[in-house]
Protein backbone atom coordinates (compact mmCIF):
# COMPACT_ATOMS: atom_id res chain seq x y z
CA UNK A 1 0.58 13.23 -17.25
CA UNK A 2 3.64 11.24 -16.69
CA UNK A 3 5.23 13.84 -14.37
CA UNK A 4 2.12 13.78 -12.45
CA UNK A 5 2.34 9.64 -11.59
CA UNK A 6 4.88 9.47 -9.13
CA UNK A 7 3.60 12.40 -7.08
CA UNK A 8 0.21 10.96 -7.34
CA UNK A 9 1.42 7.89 -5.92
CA UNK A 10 3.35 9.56 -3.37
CA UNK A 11 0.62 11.34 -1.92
CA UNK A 12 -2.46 9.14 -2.29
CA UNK A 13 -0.76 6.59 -0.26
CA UNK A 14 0.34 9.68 2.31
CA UNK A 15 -3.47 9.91 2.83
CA UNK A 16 -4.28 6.22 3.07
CA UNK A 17 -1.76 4.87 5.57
CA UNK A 18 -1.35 7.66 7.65
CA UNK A 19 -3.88 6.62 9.97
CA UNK A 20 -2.29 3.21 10.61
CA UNK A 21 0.33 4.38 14.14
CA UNK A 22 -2.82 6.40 14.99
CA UNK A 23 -5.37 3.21 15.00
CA UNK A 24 -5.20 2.48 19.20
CA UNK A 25 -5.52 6.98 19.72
CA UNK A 26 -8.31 6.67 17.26
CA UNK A 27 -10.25 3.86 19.42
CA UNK A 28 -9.70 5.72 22.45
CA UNK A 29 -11.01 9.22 21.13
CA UNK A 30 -14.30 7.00 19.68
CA UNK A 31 -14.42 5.36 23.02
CA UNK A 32 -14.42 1.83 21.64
CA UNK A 33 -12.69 -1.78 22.34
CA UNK A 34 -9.18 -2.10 20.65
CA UNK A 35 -8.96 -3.66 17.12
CA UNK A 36 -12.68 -1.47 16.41
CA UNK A 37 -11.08 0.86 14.02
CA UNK A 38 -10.03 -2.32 11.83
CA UNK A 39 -12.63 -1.88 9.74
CA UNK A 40 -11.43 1.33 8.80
CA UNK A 41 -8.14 -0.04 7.99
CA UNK A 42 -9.94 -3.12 5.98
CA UNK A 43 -12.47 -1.18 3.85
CA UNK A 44 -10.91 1.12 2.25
CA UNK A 45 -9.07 -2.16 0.58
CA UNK A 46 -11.75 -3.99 0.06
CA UNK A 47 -13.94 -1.30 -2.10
CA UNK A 48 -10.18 -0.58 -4.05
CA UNK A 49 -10.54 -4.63 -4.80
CA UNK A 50 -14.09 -4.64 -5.96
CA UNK A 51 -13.78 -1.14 -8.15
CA UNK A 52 -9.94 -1.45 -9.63
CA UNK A 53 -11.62 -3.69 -12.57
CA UNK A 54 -14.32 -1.82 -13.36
CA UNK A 55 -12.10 1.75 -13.38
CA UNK A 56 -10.63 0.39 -17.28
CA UNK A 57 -14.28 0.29 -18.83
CA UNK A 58 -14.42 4.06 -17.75
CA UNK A 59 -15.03 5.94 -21.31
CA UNK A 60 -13.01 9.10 -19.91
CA UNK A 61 -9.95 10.13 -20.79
CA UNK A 62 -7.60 9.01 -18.03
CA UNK A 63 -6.27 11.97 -16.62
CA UNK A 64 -9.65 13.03 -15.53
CA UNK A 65 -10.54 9.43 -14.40
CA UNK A 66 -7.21 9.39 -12.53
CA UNK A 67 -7.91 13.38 -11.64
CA UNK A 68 -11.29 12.66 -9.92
CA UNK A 69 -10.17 9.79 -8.27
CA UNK A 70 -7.30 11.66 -6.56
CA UNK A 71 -9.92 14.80 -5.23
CA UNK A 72 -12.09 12.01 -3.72
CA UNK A 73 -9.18 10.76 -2.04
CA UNK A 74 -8.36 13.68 -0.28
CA UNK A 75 -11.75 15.79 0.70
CA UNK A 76 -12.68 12.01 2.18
CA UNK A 77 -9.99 12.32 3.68
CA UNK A 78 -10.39 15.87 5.50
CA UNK A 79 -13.89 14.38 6.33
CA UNK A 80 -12.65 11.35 7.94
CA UNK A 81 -10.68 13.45 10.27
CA UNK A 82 -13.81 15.56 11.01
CA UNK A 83 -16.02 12.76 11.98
CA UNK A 84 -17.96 12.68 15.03
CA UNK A 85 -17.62 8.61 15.74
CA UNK A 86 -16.36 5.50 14.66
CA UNK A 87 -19.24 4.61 12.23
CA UNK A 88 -18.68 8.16 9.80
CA UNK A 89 -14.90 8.14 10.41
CA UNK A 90 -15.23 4.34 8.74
CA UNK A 91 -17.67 5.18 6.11
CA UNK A 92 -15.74 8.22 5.20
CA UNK A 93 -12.32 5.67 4.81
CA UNK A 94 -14.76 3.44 2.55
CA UNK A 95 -15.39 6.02 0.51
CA UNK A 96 -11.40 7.37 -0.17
CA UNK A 97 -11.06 3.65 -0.94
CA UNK A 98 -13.64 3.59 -3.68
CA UNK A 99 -11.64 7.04 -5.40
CA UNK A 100 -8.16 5.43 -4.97
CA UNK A 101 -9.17 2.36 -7.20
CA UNK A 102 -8.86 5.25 -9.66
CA UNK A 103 -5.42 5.53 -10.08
CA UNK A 104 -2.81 2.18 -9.44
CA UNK A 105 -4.11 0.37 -11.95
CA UNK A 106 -4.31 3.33 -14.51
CA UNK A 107 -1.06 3.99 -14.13
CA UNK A 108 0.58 0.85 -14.46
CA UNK A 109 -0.65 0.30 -17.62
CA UNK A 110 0.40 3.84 -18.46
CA UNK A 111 4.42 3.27 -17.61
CA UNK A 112 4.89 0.72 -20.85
CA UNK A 113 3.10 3.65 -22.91
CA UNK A 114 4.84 6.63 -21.68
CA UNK A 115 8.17 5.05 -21.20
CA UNK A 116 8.60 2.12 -24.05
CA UNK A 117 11.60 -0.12 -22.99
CA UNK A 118 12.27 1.62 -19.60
CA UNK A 119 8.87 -0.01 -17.87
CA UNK A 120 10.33 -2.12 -15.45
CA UNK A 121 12.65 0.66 -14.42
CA UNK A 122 9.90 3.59 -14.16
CA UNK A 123 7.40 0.81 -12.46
CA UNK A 124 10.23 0.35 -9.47
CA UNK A 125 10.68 4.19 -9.23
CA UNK A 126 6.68 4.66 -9.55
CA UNK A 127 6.72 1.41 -6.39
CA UNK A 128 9.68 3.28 -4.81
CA UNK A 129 6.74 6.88 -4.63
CA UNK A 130 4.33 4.77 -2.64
CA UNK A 131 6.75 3.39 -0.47
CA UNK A 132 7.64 6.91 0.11
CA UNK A 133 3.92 7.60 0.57
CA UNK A 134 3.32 5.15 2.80
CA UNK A 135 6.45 5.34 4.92
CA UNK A 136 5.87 9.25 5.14
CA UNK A 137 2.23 8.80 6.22
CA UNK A 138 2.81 6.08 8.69
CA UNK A 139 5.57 8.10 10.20
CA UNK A 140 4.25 11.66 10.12
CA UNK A 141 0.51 10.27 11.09
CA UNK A 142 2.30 9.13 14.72
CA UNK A 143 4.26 12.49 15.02
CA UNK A 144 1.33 15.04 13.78
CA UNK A 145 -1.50 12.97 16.27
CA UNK A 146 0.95 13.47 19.40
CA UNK A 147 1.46 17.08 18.39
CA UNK A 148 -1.57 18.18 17.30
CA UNK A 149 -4.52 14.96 17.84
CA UNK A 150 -5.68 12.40 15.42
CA UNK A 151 -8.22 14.16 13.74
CA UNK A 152 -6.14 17.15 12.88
CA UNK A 153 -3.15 14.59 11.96
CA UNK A 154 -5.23 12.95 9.00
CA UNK A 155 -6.80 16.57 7.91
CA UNK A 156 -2.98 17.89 7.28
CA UNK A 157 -2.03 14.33 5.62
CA UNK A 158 -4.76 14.34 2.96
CA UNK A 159 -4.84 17.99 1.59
CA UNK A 160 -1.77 17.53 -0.48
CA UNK A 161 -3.17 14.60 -2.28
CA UNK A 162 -6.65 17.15 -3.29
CA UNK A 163 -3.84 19.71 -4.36
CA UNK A 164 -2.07 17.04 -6.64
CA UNK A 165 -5.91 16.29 -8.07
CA UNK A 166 -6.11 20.03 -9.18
CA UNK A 167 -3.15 19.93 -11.23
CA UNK A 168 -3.89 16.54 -12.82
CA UNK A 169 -7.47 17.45 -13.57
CA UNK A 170 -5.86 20.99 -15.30
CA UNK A 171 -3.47 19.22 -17.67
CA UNK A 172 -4.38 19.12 -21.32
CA UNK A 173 -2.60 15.74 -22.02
CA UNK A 174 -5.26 13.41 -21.34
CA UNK A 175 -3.81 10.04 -22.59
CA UNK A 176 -5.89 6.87 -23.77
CA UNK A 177 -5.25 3.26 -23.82
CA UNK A 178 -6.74 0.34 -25.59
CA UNK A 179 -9.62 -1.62 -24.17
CA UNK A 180 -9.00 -3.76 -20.96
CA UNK A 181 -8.74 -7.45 -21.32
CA UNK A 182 -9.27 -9.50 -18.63
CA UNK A 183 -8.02 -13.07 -17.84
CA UNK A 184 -7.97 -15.50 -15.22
CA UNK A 185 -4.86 -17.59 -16.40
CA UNK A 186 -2.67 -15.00 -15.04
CA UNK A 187 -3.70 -16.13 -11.70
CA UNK A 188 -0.39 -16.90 -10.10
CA UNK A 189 0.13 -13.19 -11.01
CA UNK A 190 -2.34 -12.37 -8.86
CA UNK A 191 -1.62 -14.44 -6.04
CA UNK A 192 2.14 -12.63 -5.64
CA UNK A 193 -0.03 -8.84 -5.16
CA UNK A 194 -2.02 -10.92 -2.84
CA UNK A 195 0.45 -12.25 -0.55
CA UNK A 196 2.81 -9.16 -0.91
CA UNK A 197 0.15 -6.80 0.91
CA UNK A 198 -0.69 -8.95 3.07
CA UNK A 199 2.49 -9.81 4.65
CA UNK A 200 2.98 -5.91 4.53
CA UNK A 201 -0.41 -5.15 5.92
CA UNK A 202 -0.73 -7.87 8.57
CA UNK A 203 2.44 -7.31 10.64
CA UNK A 204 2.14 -3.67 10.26
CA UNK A 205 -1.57 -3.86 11.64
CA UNK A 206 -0.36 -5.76 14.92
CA UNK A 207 2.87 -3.50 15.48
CA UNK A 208 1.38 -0.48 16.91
CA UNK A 209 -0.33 -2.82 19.82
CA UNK A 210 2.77 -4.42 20.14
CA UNK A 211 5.26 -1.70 20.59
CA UNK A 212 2.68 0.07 22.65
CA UNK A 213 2.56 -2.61 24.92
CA UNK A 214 6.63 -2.59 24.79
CA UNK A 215 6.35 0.67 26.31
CA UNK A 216 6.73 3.25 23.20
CA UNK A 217 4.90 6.40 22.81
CA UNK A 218 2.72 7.48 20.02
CA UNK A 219 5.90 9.59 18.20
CA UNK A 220 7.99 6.35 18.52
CA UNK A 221 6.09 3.88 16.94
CA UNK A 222 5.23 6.43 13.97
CA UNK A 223 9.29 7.23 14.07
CA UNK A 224 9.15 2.98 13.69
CA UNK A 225 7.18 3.18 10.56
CA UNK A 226 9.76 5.38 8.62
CA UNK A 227 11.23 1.90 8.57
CA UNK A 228 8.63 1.86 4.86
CA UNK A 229 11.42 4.22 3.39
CA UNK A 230 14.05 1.40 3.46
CA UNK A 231 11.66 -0.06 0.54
CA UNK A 232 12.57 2.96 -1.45
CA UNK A 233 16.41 1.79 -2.77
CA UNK A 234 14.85 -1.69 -3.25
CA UNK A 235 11.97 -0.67 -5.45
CA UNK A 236 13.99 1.86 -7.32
CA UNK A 237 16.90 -0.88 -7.82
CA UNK A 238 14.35 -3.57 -9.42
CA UNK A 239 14.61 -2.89 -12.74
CA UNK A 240 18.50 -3.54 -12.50
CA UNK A 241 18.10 -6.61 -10.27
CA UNK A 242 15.74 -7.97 -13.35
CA UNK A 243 18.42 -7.42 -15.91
CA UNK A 244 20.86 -8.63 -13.93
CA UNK A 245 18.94 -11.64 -12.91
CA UNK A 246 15.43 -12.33 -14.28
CA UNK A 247 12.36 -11.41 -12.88
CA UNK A 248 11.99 -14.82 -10.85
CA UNK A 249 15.34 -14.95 -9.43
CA UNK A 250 15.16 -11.15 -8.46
CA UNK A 251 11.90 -11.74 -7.14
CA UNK A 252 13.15 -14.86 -5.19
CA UNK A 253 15.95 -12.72 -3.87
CA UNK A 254 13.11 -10.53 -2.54
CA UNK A 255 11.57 -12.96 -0.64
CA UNK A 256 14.36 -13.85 1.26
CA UNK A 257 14.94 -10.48 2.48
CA UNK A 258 11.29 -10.70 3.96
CA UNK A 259 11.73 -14.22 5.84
CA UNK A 260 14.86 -13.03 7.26
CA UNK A 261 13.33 -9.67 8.28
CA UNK A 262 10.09 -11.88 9.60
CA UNK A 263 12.15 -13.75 11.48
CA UNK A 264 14.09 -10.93 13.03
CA UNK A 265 11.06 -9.51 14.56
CA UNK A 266 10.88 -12.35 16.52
CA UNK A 267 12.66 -10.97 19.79
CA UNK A 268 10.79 -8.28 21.84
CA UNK A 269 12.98 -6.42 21.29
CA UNK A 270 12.37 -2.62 19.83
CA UNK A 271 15.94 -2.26 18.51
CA UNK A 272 15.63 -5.54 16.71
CA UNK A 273 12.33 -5.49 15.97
CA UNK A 274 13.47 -2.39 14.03
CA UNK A 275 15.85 -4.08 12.13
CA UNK A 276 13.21 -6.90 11.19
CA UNK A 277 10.99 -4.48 10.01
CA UNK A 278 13.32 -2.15 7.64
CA UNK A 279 14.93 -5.50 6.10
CA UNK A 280 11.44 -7.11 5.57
CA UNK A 281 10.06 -3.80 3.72
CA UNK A 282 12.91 -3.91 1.43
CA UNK A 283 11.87 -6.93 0.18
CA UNK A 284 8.56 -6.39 0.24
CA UNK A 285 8.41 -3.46 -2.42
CA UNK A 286 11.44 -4.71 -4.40
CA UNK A 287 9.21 -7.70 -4.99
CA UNK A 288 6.23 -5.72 -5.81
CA UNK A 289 7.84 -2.91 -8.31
CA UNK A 290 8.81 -6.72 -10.73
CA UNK A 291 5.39 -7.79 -9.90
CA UNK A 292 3.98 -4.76 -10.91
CA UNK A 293 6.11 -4.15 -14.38
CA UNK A 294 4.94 -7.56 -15.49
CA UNK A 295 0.73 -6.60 -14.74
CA UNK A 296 1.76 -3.48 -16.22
CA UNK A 297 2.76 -5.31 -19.76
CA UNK A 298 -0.56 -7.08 -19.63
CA UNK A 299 -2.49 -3.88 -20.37
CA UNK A 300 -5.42 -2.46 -17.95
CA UNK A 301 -7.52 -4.78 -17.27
CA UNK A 302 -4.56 -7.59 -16.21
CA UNK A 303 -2.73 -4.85 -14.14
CA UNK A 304 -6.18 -3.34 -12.65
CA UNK A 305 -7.03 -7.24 -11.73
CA UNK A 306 -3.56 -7.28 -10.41
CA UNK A 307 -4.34 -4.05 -8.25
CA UNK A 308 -7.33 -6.21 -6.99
CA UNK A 309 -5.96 -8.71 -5.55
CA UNK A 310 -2.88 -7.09 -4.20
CA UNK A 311 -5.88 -5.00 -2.29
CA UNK A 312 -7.51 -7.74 -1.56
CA UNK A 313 -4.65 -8.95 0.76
CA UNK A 314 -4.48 -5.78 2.69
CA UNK A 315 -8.08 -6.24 2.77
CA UNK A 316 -7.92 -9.95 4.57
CA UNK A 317 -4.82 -8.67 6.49
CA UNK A 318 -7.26 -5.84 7.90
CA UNK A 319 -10.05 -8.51 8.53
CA UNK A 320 -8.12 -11.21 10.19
CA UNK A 321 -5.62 -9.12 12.67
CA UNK A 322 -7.25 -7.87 15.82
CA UNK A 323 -7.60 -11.93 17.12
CA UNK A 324 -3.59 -11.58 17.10
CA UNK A 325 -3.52 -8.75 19.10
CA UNK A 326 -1.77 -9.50 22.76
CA UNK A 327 -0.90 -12.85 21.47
CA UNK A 328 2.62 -14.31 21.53
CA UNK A 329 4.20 -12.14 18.53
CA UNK A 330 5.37 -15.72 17.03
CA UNK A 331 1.50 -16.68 16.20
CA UNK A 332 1.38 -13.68 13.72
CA UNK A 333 5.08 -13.97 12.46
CA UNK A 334 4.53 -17.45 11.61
CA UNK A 335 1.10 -16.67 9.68
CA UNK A 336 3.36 -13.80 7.71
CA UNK A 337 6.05 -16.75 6.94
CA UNK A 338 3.65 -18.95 5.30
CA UNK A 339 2.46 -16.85 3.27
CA UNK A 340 5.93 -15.97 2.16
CA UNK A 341 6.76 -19.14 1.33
CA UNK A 342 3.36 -19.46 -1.02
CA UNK A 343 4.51 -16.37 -2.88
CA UNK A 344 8.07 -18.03 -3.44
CA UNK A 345 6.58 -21.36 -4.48
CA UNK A 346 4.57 -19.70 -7.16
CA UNK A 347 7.03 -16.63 -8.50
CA UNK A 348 8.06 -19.23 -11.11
CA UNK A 349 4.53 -19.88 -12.96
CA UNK A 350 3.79 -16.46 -12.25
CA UNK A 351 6.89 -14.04 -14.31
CA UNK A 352 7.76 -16.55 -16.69
């Protein structure tokens, strides 16, 4: 099981984001207004939020829990690039949503079990596999829908995570951990995953419209979002930035990376909006690999809650978006900044 949970996280989040660079293609092959596909971006989040709890009081082992929820993942998947229109392409997003809630939480409560003492390091690495996810399905959803279309670009991009599935479900070492509790006092916890997909999700959402409108082809702006990988040396390096530092001051550290990558993004410029972007994502998932070794200590049903709201910011990101779209790029920026500065305000409370 534990060599299955970085690929796992690799590839379910290869599925999920690849359709983000493809979002304005999408609206024109459905024939609908831009920002119409956001509900496919937002949905998928918000059924992850509402389910993540609930996936602890499962009474399955959980590699078959984790198992099924990677096969839904990917045959939705196939079937969201086979839809005829907008409404099954979104329903069909809704419903890979409601099988990924199956696996974060799961298995960040597994890393203190399977690796006692090295947690915080195996949490960064498992962070630094969905940032590689992520950056790989942002960046190869742009190139595969100018080579070969949109639908065919999200049909290639989920079959590995199906294949993954098969091997998990086959594995004999089904693992099992102690009954979720649940508690509200860890709210400031919560508040961090919050704000650190939203940031994430919210100026990612607007980019493609932006850089479009900049002048950049499909292939570029997906060549843009390989700008997630910079995330991978930060995640990976979190554990030693905690031992080094403490979790709040590392965290801290984090955050400053993202205001001065926020604030880089200012110019329209593509060469510097670039930059912005690769220094802000470093942050980004260096902060969330310490957030997510300290949900991960709290046992499943803390780190599935923690899952929850982290979702639920991509979620609100997804919701609140398309009203920024052709507006001044400083409107959104300065929403992202705010935010920021919550998250840094409350990283104290929240690790200690």
């Amino acid at each position: 099981m534990g060599g299955a949970l970085i690929p796992a996280g690799v590839l379910i989040y290869v599925a999920l984001y690849s359709v983000v660079p493809m979002l304005p293609g999408l609206e024109r092959l459905f024939g609908t207004a831009p920002g119409s596909t956001h509900l496919g971006i937002s949905l998928p989040f918000l059924v992850l939020v509402l389910l993540s709890p609930l996936v602890p009081r499962i009474r399955l082992p959980v590699g078959l829990v984790m198992g099924g929820g990677l096969l839904g993942v990917g045959l939705f998947g196939v079937l969201a690039g086979l839809a005829p229109n907008l409404e099954i392409w979104t329903l069909c997003r809704a419903l890979q949503g409601a099988f990924a809630a199956a696996v974060p939480g799961l298995s960040l409560a597994l890393l203190p079990k399977l690796y006692p003492g090295k947690h915080a390091q195996m949490a960064g690495f498992w962070v630094a596999g969905n940032v590689l996810g992520g950056g790989l399905g942002r960046g190869l959803g742009g190139l595969f829908a100018e080579w070969w279309g949109e639908r065919w670009a999200i049909v290639f991009l989920a079959l590995p995570v199906a294949i993954v599935a098969l091997a998990v479900l086959r594995a004999r070492d089904y693992l099992a951990l102690p009954p979720p509790q649940y508690t509200l006092r860890a709210w400031p916890l919560y508040t961090l995953g919050f704000a650190l997909l939203f940031i994430n999700f919210f100026v990612a959402n607007l980019l493609p419209y932006r850089l479009e409108a900049l002048g950049l082809s499909q292939a570029q702006i997906g060549g843009i979002f390989f700008a997630y990988l910079a995330g991978i040396p930060g995640s990976a390096l979190a554990g030693v930035l905690v031992k080094r530092l403490g979790e709040v001051r590392a965290f801290r550290l984090a955050f400053g990376m993202v205001t001065l990558g926020l604030l880089a993004q200012l110019p329209d410029l593509p060469l510097w909006i670039l930059v912005g972007f690769v220094i802000m994502m470093a942050g980004i998932f260096s902060a969330q690999a310490i957030v997510g070794g300290v949900s991960g200590r709290g046992g499943s049903g803390v780190s599935s809650t923690y899952v929850a709201a982290f979702y639920l910011g991509g979620t609100v990101a997804g919701l609140v978006y398309p009203p920024f779209i052709g507006q001044s790029p400083l409107w959104g920026l300065e929403v992202a900044l705010g935010v920021s500065l919550l998250a840094v305000l409350l990283a104290g409370r929240a690790l200690r």
